[in-house]
Structures are given as structure tokens and as C-alpha cells.
N, C-alpha and C. Protein backbone atom coordinates (compact mmCIF):
# COMPACT_ATOMS: atom_id res chain seq x y z
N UNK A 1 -6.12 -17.40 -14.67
CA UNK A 1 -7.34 -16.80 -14.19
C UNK A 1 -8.07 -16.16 -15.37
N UNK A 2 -9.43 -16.08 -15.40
CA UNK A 2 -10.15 -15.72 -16.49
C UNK A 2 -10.86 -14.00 -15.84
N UNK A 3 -10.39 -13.73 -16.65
CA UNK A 3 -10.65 -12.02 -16.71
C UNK A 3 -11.76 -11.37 -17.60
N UNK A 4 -12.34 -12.40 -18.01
CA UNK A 4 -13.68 -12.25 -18.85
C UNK A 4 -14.94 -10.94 -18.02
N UNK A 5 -14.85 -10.86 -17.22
CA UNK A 5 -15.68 -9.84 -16.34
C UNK A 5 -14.96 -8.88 -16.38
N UNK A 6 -13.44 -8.44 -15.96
CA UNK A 6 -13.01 -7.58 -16.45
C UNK A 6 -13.22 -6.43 -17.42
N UNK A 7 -13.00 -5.20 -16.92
CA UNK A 7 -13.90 -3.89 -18.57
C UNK A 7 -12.29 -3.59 -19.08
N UNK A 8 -12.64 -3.47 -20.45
CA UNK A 8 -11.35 -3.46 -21.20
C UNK A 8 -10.48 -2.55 -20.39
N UNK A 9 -10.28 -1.48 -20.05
CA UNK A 9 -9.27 -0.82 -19.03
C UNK A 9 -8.48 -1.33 -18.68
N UNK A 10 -9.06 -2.28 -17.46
CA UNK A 10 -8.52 -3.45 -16.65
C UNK A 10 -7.89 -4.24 -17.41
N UNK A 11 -8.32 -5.32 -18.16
CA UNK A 11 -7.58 -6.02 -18.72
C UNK A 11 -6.24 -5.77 -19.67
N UNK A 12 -6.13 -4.02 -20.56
CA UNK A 12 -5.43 -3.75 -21.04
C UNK A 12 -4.07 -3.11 -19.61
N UNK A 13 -4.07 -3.01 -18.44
CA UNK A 13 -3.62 -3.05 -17.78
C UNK A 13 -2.98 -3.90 -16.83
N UNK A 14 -3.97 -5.40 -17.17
CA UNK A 14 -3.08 -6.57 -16.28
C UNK A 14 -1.97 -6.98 -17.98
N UNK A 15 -2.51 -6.63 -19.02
CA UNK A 15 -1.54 -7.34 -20.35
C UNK A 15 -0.16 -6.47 -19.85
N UNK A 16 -0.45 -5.38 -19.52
CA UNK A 16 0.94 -4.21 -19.53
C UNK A 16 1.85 -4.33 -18.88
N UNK A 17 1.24 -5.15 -17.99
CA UNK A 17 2.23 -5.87 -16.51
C UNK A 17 2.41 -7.22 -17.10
N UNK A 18 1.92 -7.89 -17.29
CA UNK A 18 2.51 -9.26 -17.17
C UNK A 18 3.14 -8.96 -18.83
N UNK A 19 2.74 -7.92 -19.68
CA UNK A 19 3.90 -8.43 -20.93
C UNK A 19 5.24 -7.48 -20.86
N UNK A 20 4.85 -5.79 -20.47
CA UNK A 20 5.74 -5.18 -20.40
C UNK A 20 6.58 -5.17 -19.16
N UNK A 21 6.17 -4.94 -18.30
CA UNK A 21 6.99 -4.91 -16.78
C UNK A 21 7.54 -6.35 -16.46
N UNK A 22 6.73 -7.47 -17.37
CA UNK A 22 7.44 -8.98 -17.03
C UNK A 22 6.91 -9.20 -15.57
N UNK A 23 5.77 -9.02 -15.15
CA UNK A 23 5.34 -9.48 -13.67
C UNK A 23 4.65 -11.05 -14.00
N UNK A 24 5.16 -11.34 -13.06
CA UNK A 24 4.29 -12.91 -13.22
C UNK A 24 3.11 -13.14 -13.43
N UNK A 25 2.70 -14.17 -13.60
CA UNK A 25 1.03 -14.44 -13.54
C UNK A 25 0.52 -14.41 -12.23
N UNK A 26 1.14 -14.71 -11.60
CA UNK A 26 0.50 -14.51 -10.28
C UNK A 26 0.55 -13.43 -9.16
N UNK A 27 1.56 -12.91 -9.91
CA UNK A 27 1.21 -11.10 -9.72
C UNK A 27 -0.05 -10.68 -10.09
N UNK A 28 0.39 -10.69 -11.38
CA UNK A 28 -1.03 -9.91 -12.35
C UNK A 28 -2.32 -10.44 -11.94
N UNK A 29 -2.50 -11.98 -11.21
CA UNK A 29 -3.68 -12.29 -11.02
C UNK A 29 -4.13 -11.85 -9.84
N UNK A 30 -3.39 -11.47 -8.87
CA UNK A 30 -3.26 -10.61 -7.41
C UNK A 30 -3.76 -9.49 -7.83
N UNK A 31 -2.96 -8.78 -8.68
CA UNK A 31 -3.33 -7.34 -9.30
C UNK A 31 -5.40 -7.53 -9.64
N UNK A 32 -5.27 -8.38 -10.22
CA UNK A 32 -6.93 -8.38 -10.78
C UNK A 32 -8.08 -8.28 -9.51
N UNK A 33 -7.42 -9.45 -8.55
CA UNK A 33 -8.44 -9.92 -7.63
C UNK A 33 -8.40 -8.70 -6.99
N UNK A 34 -7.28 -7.52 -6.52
CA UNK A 34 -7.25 -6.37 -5.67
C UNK A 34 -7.79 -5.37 -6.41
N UNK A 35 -7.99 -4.84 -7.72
CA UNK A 35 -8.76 -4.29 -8.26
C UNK A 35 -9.92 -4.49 -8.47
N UNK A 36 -10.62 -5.57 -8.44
CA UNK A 36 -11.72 -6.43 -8.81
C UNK A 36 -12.43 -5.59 -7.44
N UNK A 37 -12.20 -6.22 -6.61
CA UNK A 37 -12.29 -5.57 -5.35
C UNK A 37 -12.81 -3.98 -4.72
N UNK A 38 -11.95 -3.15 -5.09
CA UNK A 38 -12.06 -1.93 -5.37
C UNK A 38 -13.02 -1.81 -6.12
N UNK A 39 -12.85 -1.99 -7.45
CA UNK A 39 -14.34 -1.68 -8.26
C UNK A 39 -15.43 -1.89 -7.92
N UNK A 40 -15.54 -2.78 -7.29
CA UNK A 40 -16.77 -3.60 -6.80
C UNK A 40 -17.21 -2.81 -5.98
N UNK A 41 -16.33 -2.47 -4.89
CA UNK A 41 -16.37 -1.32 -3.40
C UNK A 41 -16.99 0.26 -4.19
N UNK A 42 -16.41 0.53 -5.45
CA UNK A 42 -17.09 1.66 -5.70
C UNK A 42 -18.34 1.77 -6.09
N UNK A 43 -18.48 0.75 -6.36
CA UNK A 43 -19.95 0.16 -7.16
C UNK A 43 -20.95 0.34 -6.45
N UNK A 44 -20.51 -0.24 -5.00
CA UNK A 44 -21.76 -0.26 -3.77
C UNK A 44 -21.67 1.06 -2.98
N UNK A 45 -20.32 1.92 -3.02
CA UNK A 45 -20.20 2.99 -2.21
C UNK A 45 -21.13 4.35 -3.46
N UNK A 46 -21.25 3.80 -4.50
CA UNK A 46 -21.39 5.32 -5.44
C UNK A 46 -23.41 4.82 -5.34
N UNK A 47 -23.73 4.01 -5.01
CA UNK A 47 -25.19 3.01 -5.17
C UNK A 47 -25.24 3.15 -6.35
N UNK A 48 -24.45 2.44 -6.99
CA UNK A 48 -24.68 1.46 -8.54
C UNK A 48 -25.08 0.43 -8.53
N UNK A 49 -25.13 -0.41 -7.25
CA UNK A 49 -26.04 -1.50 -7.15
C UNK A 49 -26.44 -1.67 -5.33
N UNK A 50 -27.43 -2.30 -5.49
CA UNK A 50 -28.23 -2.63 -3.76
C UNK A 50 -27.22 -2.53 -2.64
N UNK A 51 -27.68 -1.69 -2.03
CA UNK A 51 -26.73 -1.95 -0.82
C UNK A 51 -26.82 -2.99 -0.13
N UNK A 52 -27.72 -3.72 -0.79
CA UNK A 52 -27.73 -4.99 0.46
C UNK A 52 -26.55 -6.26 -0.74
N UNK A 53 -26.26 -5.94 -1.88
CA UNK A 53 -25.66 -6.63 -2.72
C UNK A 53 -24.59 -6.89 -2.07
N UNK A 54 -24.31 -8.28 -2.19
CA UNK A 54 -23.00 -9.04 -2.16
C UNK A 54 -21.68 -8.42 -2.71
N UNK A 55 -20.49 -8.18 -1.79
CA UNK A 55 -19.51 -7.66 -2.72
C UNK A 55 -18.72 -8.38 -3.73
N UNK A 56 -19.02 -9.89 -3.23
CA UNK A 56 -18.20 -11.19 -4.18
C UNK A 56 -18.79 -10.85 -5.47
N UNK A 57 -19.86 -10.63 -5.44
CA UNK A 57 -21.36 -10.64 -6.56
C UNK A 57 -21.41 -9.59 -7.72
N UNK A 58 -20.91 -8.77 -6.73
CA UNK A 58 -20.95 -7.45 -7.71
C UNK A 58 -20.14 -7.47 -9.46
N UNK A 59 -21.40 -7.24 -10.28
CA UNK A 59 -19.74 -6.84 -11.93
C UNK A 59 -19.75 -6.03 -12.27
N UNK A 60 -18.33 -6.31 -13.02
CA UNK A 60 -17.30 -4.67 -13.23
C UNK A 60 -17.49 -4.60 -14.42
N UNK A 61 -17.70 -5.79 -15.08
CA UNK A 61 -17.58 -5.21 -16.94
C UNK A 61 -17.91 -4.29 -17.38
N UNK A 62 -18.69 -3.40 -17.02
CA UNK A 62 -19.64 -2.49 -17.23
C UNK A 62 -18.87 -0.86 -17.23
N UNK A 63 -17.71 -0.98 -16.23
CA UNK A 63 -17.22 0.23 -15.36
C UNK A 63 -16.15 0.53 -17.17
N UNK A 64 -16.67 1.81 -17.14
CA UNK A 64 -15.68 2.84 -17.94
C UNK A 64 -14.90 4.00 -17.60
N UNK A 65 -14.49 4.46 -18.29
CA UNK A 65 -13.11 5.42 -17.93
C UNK A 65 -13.57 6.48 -17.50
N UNK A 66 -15.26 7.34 -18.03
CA UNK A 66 -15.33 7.69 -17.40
C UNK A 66 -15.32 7.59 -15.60
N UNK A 67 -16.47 6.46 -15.79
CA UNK A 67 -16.21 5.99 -14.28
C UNK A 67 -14.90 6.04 -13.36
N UNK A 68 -14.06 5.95 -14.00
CA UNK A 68 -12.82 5.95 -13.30
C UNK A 68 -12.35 7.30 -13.09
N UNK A 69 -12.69 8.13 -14.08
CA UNK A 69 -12.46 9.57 -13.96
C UNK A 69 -12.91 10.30 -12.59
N UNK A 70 -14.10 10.01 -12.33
CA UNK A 70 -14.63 10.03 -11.02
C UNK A 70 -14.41 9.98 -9.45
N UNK A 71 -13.12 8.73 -9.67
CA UNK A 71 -12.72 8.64 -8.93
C UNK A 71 -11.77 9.37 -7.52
N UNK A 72 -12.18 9.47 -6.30
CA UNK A 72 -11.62 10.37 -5.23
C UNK A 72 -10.16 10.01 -4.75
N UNK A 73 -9.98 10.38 -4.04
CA UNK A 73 -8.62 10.03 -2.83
C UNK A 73 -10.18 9.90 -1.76
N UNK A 74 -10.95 10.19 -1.29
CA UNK A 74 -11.64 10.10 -0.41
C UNK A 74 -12.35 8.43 -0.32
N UNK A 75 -12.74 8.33 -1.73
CA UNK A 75 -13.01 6.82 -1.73
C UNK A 75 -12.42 5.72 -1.81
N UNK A 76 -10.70 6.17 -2.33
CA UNK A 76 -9.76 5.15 -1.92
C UNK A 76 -9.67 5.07 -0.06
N UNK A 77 -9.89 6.20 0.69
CA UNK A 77 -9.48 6.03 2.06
C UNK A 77 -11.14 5.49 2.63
N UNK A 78 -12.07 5.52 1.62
CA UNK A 78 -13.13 4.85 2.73
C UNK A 78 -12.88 3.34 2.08
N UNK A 79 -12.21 2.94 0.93
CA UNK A 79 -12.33 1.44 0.74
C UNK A 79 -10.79 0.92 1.76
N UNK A 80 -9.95 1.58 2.38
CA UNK A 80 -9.22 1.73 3.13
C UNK A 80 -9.47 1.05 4.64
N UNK A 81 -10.23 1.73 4.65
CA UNK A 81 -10.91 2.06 5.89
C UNK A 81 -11.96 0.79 6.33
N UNK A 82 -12.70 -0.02 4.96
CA UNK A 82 -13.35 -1.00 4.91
C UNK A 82 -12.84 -2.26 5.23
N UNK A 83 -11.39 -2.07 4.49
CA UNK A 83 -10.56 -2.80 4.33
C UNK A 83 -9.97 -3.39 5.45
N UNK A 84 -9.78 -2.31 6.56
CA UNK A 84 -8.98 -2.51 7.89
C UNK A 84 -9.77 -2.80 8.83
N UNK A 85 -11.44 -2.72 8.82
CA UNK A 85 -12.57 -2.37 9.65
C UNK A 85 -13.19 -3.59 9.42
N UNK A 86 -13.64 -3.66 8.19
CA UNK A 86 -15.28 -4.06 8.09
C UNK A 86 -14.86 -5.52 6.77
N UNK A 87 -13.81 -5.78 6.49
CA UNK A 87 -13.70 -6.73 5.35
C UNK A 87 -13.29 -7.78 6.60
N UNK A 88 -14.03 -9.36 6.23
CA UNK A 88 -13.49 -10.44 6.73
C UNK A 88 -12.16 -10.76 6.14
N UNK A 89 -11.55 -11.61 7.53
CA UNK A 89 -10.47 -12.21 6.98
C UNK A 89 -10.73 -13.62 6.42
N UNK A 90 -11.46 -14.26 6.84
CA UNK A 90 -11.25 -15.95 6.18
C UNK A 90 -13.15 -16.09 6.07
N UNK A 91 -13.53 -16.10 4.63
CA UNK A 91 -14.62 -16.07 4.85
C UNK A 91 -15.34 -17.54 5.48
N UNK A 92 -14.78 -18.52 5.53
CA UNK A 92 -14.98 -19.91 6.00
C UNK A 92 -14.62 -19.82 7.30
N UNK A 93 -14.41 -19.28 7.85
CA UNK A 93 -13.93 -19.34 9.51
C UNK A 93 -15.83 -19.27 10.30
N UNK A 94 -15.96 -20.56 11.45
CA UNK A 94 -16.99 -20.36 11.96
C UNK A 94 -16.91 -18.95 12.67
N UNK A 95 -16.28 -18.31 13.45
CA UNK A 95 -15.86 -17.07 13.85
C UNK A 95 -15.13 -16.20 13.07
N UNK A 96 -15.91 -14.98 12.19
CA UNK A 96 -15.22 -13.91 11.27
C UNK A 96 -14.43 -13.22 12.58
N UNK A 97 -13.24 -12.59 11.62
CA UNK A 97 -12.24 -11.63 12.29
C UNK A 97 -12.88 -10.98 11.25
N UNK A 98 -12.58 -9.38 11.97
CA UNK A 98 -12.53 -8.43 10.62
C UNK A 98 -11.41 -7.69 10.54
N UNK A 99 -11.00 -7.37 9.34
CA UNK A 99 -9.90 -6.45 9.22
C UNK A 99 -8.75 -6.94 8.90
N UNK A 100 -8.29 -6.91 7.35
CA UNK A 100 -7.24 -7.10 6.59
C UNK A 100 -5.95 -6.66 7.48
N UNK A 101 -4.65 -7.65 7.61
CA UNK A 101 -3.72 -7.21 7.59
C UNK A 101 -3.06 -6.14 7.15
N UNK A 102 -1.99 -5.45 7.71
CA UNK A 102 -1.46 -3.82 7.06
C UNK A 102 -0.74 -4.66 5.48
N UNK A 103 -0.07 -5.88 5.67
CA UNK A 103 0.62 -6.30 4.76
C UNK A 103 -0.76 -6.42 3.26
N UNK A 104 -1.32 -7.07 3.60
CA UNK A 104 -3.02 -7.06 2.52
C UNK A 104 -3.33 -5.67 2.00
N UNK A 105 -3.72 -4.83 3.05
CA UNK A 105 -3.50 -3.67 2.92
C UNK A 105 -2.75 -2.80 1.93
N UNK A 106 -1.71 -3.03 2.44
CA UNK A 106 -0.71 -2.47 1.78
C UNK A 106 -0.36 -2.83 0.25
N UNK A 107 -0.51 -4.30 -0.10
CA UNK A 107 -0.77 -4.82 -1.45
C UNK A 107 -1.50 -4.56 -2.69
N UNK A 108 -3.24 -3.75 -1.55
CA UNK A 108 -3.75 -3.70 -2.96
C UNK A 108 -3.66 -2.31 -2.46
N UNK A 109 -3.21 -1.47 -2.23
CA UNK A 109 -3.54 0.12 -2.27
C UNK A 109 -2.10 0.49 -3.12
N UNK A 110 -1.22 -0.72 -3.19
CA UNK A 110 -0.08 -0.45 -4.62
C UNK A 110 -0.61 -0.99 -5.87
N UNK A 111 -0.98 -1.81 -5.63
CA UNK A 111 -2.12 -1.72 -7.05
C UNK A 111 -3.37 -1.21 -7.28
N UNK A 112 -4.02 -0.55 -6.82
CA UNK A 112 -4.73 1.01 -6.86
C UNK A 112 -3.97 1.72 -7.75
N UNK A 113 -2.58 2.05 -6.72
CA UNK A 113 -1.68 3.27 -7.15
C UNK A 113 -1.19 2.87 -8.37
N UNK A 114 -1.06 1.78 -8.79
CA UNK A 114 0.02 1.16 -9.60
C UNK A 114 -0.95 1.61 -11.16
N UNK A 115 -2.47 0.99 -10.93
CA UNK A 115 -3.50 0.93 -11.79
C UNK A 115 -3.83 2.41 -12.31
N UNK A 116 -3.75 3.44 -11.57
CA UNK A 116 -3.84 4.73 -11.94
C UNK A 116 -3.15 5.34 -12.21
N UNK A 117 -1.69 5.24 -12.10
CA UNK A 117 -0.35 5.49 -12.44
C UNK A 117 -0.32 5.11 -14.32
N UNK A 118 -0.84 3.81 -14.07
CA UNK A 118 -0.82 3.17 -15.50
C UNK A 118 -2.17 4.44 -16.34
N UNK A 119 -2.81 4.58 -15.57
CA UNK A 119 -3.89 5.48 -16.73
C UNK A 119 -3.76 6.93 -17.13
N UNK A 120 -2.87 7.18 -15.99
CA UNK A 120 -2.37 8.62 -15.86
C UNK A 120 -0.91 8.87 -17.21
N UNK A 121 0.03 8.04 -17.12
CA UNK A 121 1.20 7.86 -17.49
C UNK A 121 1.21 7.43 -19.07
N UNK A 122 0.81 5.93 -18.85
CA UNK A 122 1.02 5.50 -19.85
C UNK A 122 -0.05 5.22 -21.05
N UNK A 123 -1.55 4.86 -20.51
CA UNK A 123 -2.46 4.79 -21.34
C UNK A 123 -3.06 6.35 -21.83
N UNK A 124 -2.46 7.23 -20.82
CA UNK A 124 -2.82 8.77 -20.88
C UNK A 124 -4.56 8.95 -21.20
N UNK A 125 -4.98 8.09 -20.13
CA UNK A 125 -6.98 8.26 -20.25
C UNK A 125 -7.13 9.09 -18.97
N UNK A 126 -6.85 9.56 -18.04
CA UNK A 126 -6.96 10.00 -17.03
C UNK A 126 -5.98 11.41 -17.38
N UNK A 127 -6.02 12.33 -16.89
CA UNK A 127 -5.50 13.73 -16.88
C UNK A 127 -5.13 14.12 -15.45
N UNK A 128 -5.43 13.61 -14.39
CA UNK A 128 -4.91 13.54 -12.90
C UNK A 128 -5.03 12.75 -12.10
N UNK A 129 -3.98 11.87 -11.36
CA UNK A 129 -4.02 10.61 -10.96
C UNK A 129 -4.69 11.25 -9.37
N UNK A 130 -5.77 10.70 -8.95
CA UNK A 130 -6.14 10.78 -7.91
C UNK A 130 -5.86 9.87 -6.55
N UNK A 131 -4.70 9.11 -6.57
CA UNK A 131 -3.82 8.32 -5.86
C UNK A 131 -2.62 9.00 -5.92
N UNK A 132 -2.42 9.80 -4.46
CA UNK A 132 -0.97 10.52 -4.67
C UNK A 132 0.15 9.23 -4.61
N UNK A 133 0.90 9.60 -4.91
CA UNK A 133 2.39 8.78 -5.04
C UNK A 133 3.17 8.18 -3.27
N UNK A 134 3.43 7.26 -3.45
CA UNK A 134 4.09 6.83 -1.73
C UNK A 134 5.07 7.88 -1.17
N UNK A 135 4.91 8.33 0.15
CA UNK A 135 5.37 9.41 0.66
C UNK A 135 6.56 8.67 1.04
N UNK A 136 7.32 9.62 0.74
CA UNK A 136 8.82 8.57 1.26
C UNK A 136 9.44 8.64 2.34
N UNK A 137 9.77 7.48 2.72
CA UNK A 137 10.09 6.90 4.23
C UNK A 137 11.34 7.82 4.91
N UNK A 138 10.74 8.55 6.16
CA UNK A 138 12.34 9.43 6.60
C UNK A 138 12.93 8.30 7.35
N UNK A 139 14.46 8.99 7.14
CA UNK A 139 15.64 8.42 7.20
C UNK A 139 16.09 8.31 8.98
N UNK A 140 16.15 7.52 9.06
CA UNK A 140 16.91 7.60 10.94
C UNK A 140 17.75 9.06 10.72
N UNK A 141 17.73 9.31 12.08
CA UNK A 141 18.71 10.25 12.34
C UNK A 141 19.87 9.83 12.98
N UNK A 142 21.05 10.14 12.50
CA UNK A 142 22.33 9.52 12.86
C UNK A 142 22.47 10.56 14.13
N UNK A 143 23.40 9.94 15.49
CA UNK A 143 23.24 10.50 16.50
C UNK A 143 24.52 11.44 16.32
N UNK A 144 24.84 12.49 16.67
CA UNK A 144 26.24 12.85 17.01
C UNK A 144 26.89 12.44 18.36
N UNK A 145 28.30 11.93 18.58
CA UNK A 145 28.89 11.10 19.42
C UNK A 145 29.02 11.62 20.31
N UNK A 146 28.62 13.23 20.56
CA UNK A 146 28.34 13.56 21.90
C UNK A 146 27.01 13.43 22.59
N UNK A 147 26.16 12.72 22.03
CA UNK A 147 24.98 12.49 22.89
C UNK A 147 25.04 11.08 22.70
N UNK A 148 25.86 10.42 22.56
CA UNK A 148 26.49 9.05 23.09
C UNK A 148 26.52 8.58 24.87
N UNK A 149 27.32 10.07 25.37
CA UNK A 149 27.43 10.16 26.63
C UNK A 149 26.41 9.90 27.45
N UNK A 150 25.11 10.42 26.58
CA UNK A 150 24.08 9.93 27.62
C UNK A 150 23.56 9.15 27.93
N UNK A 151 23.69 7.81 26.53
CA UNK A 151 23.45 6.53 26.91
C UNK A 151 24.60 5.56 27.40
N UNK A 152 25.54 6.05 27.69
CA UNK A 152 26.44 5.17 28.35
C UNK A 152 27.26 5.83 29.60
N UNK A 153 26.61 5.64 29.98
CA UNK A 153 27.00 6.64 31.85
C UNK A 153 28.08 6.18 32.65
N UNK A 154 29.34 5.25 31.80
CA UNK A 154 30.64 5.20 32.09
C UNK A 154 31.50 5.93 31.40
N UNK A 155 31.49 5.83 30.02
CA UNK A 155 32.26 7.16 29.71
C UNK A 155 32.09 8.16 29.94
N UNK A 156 32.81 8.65 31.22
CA UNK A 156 32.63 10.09 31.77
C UNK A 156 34.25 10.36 31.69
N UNK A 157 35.58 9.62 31.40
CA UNK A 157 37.01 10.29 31.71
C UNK A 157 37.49 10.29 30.39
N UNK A 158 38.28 10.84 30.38
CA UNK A 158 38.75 10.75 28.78
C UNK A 158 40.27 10.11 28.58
N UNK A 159 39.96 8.74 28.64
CA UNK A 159 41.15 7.87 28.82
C UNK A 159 41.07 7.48 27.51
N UNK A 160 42.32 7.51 27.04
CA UNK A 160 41.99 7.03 25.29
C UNK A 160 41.33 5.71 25.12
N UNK A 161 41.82 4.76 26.43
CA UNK A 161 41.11 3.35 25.91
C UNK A 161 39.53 3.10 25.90
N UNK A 162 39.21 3.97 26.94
CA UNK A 162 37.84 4.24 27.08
C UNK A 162 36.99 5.04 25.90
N UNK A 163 37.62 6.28 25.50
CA UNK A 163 37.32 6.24 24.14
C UNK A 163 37.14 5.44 22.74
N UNK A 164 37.93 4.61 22.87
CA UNK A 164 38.48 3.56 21.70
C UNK A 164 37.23 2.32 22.36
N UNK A 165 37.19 2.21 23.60
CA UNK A 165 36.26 1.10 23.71
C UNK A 165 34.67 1.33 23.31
N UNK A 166 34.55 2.88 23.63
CA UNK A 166 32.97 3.45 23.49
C UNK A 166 32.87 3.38 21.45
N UNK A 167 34.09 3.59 21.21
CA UNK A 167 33.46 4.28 19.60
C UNK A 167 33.20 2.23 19.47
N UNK A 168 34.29 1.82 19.67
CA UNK A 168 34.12 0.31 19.34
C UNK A 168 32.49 0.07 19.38
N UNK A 169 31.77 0.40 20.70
CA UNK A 169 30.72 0.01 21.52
C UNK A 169 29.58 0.55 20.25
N UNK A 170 29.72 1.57 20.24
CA UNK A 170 28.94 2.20 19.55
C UNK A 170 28.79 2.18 18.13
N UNK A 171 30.22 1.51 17.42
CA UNK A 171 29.70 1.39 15.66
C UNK A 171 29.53 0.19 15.62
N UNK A 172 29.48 -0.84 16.67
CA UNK A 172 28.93 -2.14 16.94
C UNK A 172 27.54 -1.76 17.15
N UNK A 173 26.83 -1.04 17.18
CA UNK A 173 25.54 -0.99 18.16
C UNK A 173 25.03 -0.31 16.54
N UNK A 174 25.64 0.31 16.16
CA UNK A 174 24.99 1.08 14.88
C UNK A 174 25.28 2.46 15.08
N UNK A 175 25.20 2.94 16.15
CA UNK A 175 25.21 4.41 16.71
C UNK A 175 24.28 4.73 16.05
N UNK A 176 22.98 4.65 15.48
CA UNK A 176 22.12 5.46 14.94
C UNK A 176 21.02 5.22 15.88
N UNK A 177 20.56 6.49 16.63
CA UNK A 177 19.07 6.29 17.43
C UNK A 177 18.42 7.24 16.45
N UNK A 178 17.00 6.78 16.89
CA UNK A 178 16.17 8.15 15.86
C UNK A 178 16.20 9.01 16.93
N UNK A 179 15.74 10.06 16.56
CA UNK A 179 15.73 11.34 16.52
C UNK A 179 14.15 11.69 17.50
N UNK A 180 13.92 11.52 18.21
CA UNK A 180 12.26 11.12 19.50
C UNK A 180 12.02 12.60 19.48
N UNK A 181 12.40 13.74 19.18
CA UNK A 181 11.72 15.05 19.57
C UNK A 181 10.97 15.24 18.12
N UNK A 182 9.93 15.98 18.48
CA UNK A 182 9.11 16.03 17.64
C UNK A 182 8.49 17.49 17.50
């Protein structure tokens, strides 16, 4: 893919991945098209160019660090928001759907994070990454084996085999329910 539109930033950031991190080319070219994207989205959201402008249309070469400095958490959640709302899925479809998959979604808002991480960290041009970091996923709650009893409304005697059959029952099953009170 030709990255010639690309503003040096960008491009010194897809080299960092595909030479240092060893990401493929077709990572890094994913990485471009999902940033490409974004930039473009800020371009028309900040009116740097016509609002009636094409987003395919829009160029980035132009965009500098300040520009990037600029950048919100508010305008990552309205290109978010565009993303899930108002972006087609297949632009060739006689009937548009709108609204990117969570998986799409989810792709380029790690390379957002990934891209500002890189300016924050390693190119050190940015002084505060305005993409907080992925909130991390809570853990099931493991049940204790006395509220076992309530999902299995035969063990009520305490016959050892019946015991021995429930724990069986239950580290077959996983015994882990989440945790529903809130």
C-alpha cells in the first residue's frame, strides 16, 4: 500500500510496527486505512474542510503534531459514535446498512490507542495520551459451594454419594456463575 498521503507522523509509526514490533504488512496496512480514517473524521469534525466533503476524499498530509496535540477523548467517542451510527457498511450495496461491527470497531479504536501510545511513549511528541488505556476485563466470580444448593434442588441430604455426585456435577459444569448483584 502506498502511504504517500500519509504526514510524516503516520508513516514514522506504521515503519515502527511493521519493523520494530514485526507486525505484518497487512496489519500495518489495516493500521493506515483505520487511522487514515480518523484523521479524515477530524478534519471534517474540527471544519478543516466542507462539511459537505467526502470522507474517502479528504487529505491528511497536511495534519501535524500539533494537530494531534489537540486531540480529545471526546472526539475519539464522537468518531465512535459515527462509526457505530452513521458509517456505511458496504459502500456498493444497493441498500446501505449503517453501522460498523463492534469487531471493526473495536480494531480501529486499538489503533487509535495503539497510534497515541506510540506518540506518547516512544516518539515522546505528545506529553499526554488522550486515549485512556483498555479497562481491564473483570474476572467471573467463582461461586462458593454453598450457593450450589440453590441451583440444584436435589442435593438437599447429606449422603456422601450425593455429595461426591454434586461436586462431580459441578467441576464438570465449571462451578463458576458470575456474580448478577450489582
Amino acid at each position: 500500500m502506498d502511504y504517500t498521503d500519509a504526514p510524516q507522523v503516520l508513516r514514522d509509526f506504521l515503519t515502527y510496527h511493521e519493523t520494530i514490533c514485526g507486525h505484518s504488512k497487512a496489519t500495518v496496512d489495516q493500521y493506515y486505512l483505520d487511522l487514515r480514517m480518523f484523521l479524515r473524521f477530524l478534519k471534517l469534525e474540527r471544519g478543516l474542510v466542507p462539511r459537505a466533503a467526502n470522507l474517502d476524499e479528504i487529505p491528511i498530509h497536511d495534519i501535524d503534531v500539533a494537530f494531534l496535540r489537540a486531540v480529545t477523548l471526546t472526539e475519539v467517542y464522537n468518531f465512535l459514535a459515527y462509526l457505530s451510527r452513521d458509517r456505511i457498511k458496504q459502500s456498493n450495496a444497493h441498500e446501505p446498512e449503517y453501522g460498523l461491527s463492534a469487531n471493526s470497531r473495536a480494531r480501529k479504536i486499538a489503533a487509535i490507542r495503539s497510534f497515541f501510545k506510540y506518540l506518547t511513549m516512544k516518539a515522546k511528541l505528545l506529553e499526554e495520551n488522550p486515549v485512556p488505556p483498555r479497562s481491564p476485563r473483570r474476572s467471573p466470580t467463582i461461586s462458593h459451594w454453598t450457593r450450589a444448593n440453590g441451583f440444584c434442588p436435589w442435593r438437599t441430604g447429606k449422603i456422601r454419594s450425593e455429595i461426591i455426585v454434586s461436586c462431580v456435577f459441578f467441576s464438570t459444569a465449571g462451578c463458576v456463575f458470575r456474580n448478577l448483584s450489582v
